[in-house]
PDB file of N, CA and C in Angstrom:
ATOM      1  N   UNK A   1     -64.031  80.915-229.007  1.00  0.00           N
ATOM      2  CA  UNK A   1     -64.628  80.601-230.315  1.00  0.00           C
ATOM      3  C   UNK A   1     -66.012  79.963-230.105  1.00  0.00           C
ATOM      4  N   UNK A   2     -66.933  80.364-230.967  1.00  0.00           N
ATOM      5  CA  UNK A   2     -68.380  79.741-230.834  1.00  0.00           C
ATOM      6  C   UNK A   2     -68.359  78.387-231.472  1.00  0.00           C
ATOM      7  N   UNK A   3     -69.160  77.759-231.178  1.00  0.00           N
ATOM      8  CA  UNK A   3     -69.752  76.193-231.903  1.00  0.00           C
ATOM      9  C   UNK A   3     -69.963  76.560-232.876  1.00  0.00           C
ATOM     10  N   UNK A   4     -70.634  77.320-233.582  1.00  0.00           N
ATOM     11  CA  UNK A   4     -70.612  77.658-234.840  1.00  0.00           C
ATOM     12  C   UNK A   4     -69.490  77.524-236.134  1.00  0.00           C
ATOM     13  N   UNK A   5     -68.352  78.322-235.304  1.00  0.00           N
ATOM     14  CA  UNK A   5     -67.215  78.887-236.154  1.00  0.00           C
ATOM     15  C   UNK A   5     -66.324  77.458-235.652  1.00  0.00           C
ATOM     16  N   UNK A   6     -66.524  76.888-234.593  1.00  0.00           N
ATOM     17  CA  UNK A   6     -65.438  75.744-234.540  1.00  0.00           C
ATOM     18  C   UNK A   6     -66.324  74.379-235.256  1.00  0.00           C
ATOM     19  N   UNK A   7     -67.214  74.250-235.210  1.00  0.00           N
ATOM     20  CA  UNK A   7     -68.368  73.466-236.301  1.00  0.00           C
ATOM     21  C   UNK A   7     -67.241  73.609-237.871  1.00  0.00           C
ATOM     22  N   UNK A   8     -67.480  74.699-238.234  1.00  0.00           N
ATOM     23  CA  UNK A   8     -67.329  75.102-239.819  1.00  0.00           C
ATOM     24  C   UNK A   8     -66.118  74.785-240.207  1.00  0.00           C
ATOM     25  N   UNK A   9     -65.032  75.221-238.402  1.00  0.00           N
ATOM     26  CA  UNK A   9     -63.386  75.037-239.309  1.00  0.00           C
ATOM     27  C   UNK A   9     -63.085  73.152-239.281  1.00  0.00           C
ATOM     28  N   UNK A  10     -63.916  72.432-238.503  1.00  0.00           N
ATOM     29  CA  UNK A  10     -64.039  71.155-238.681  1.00  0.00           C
ATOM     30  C   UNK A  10     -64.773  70.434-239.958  1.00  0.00           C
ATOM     31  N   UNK A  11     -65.586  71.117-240.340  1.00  0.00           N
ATOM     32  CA  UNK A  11     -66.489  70.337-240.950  1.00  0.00           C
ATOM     33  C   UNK A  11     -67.084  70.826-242.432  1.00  0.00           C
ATOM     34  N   UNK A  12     -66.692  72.042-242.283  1.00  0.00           N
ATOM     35  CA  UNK A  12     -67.018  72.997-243.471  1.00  0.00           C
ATOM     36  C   UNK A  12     -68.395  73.511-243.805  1.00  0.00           C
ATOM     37  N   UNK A  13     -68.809  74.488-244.155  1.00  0.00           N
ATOM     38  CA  UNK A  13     -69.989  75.395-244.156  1.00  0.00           C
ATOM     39  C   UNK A  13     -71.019  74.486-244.373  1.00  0.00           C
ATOM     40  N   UNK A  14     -71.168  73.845-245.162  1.00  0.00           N
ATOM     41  CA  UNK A  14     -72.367  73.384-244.990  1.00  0.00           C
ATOM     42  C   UNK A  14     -72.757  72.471-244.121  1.00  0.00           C
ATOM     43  N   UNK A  15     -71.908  71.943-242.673  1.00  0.00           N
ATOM     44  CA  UNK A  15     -72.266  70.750-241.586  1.00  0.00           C
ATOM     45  C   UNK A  15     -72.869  72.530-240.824  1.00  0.00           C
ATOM     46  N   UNK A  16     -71.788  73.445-240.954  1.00  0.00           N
ATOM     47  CA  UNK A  16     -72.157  74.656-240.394  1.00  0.00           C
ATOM     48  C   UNK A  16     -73.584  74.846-240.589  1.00  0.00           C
ATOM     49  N   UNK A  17     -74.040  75.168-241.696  1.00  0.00           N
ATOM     50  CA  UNK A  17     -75.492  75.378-242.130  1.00  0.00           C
ATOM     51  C   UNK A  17     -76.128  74.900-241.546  1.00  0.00           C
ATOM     52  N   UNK A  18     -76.110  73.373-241.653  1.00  0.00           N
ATOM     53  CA  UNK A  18     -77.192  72.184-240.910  1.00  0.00           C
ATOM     54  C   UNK A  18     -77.019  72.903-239.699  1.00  0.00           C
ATOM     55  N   UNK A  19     -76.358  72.749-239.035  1.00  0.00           N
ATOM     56  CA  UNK A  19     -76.402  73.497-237.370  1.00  0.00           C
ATOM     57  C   UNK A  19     -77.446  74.330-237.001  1.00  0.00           C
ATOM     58  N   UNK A  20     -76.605  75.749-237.750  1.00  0.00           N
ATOM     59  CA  UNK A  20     -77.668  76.795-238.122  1.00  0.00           C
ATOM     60  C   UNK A  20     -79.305  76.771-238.204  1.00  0.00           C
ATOM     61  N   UNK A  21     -79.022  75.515-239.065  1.00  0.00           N
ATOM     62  CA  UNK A  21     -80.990  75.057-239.680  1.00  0.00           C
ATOM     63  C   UNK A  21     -81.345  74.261-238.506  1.00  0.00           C
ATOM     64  N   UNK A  22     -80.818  73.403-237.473  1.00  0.00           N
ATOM     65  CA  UNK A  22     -81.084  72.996-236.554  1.00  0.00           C
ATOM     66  C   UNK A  22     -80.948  73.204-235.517  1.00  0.00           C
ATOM     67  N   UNK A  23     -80.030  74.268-235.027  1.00  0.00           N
ATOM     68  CA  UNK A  23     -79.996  74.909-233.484  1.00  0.00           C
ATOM     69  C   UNK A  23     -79.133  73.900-233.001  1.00  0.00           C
ATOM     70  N   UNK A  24     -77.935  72.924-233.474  1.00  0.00           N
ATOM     71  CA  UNK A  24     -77.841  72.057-232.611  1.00  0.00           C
ATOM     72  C   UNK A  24     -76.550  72.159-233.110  1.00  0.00           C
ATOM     73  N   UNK A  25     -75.571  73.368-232.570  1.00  0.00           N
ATOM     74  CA  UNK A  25     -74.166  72.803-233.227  1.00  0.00           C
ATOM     75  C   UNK A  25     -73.639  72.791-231.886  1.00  0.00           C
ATOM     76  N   UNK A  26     -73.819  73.135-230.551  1.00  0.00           N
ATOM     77  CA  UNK A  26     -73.319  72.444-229.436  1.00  0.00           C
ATOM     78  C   UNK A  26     -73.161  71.250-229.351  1.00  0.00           C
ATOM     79  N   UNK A  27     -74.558  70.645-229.484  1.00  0.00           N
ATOM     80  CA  UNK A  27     -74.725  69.150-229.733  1.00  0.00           C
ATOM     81  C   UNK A  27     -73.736  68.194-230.477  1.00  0.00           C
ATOM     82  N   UNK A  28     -73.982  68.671-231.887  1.00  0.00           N
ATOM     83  CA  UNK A  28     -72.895  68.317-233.005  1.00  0.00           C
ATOM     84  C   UNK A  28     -71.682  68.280-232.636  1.00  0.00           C
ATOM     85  N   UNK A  29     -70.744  69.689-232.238  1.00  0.00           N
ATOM     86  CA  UNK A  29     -69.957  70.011-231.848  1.00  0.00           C
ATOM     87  C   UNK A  29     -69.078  68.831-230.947  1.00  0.00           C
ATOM     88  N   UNK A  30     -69.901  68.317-230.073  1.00  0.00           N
ATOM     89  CA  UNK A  30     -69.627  67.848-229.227  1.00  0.00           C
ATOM     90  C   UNK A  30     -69.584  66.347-229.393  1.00  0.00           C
ATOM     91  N   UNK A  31     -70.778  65.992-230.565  1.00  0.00           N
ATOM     92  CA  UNK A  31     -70.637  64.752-231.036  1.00  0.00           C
ATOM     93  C   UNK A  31     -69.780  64.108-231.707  1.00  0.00           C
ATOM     94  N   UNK A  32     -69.505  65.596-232.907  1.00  0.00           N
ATOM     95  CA  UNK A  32     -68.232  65.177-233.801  1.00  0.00           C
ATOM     96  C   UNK A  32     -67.124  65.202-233.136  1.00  0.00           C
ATOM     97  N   UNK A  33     -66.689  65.950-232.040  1.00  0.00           N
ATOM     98  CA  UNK A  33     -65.242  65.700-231.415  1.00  0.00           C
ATOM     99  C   UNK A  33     -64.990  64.313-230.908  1.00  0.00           C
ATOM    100  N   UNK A  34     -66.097  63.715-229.932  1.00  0.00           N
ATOM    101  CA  UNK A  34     -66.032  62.427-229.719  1.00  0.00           C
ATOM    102  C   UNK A  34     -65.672  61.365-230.578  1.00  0.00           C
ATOM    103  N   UNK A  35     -66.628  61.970-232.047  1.00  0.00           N
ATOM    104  CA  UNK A  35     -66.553  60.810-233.065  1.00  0.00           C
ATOM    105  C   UNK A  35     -66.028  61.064-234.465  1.00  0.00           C
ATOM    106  N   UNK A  36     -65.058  62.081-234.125  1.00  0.00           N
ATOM    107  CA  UNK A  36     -64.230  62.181-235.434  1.00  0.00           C
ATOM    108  C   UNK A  36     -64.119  61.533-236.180  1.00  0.00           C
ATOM    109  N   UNK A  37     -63.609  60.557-235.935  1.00  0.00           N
ATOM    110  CA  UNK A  37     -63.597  59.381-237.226  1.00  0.00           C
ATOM    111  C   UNK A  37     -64.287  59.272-238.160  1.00  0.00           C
ATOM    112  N   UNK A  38     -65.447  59.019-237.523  1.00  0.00           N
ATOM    113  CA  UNK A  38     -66.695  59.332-239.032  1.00  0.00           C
ATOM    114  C   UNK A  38     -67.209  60.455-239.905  1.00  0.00           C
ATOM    115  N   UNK A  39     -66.581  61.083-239.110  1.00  0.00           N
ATOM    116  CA  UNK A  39     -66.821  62.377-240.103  1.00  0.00           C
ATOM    117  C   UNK A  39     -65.313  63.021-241.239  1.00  0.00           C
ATOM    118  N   UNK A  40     -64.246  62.851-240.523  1.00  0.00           N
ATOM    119  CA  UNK A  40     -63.010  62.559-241.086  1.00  0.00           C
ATOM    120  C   UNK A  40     -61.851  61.487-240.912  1.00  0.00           C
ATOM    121  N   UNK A  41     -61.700  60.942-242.279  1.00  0.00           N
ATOM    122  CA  UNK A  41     -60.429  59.668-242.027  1.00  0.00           C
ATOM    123  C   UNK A  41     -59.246  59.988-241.364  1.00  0.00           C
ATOM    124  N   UNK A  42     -59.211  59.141-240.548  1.00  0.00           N
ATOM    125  CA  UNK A  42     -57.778  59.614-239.654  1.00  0.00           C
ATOM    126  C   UNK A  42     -56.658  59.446-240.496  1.00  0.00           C
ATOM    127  N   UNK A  43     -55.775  60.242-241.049  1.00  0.00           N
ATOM    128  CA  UNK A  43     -54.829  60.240-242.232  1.00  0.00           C
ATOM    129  C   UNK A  43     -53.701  60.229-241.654  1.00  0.00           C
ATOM    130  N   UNK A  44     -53.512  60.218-240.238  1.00  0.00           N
ATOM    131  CA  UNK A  44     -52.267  60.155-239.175  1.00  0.00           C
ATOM    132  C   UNK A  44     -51.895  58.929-239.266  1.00  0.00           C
ATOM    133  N   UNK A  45     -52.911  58.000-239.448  1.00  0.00           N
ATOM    134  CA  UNK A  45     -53.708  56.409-239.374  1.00  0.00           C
ATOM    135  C   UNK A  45     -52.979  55.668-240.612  1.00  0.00           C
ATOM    136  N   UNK A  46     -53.340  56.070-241.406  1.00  0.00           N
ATOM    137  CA  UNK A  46     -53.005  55.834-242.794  1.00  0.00           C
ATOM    138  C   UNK A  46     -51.408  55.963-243.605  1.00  0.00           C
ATOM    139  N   UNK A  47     -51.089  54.166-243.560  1.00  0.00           N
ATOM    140  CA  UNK A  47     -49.518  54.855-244.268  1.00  0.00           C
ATOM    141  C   UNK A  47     -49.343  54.071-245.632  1.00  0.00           C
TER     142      UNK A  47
END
């Protein structure tokens, strides 16, 4: 799977877009896995 398409199923088309518009969804990709949290509430977390 590309950074692209694993970007989008994380984050949804438009973090996708930004990528796109910035060349940087490796980057991203790689940032948001590290730092999930901030980009989605951990709801595993949450009781």
């Amino acid at each position: 799977m590309d950074n692209l398409a694993k970007t989008e199923r994380c984050f949804g088309p438009a973090i996708r877009k930004l990528c796109e518009l910035t060349n940087q969804s490796s980057c991203w990709t790689h940032i948001a896995i590290r730092e999930r949290a901030f980009f989605a509430p951990p709801a595993k977390h949450q009781k």
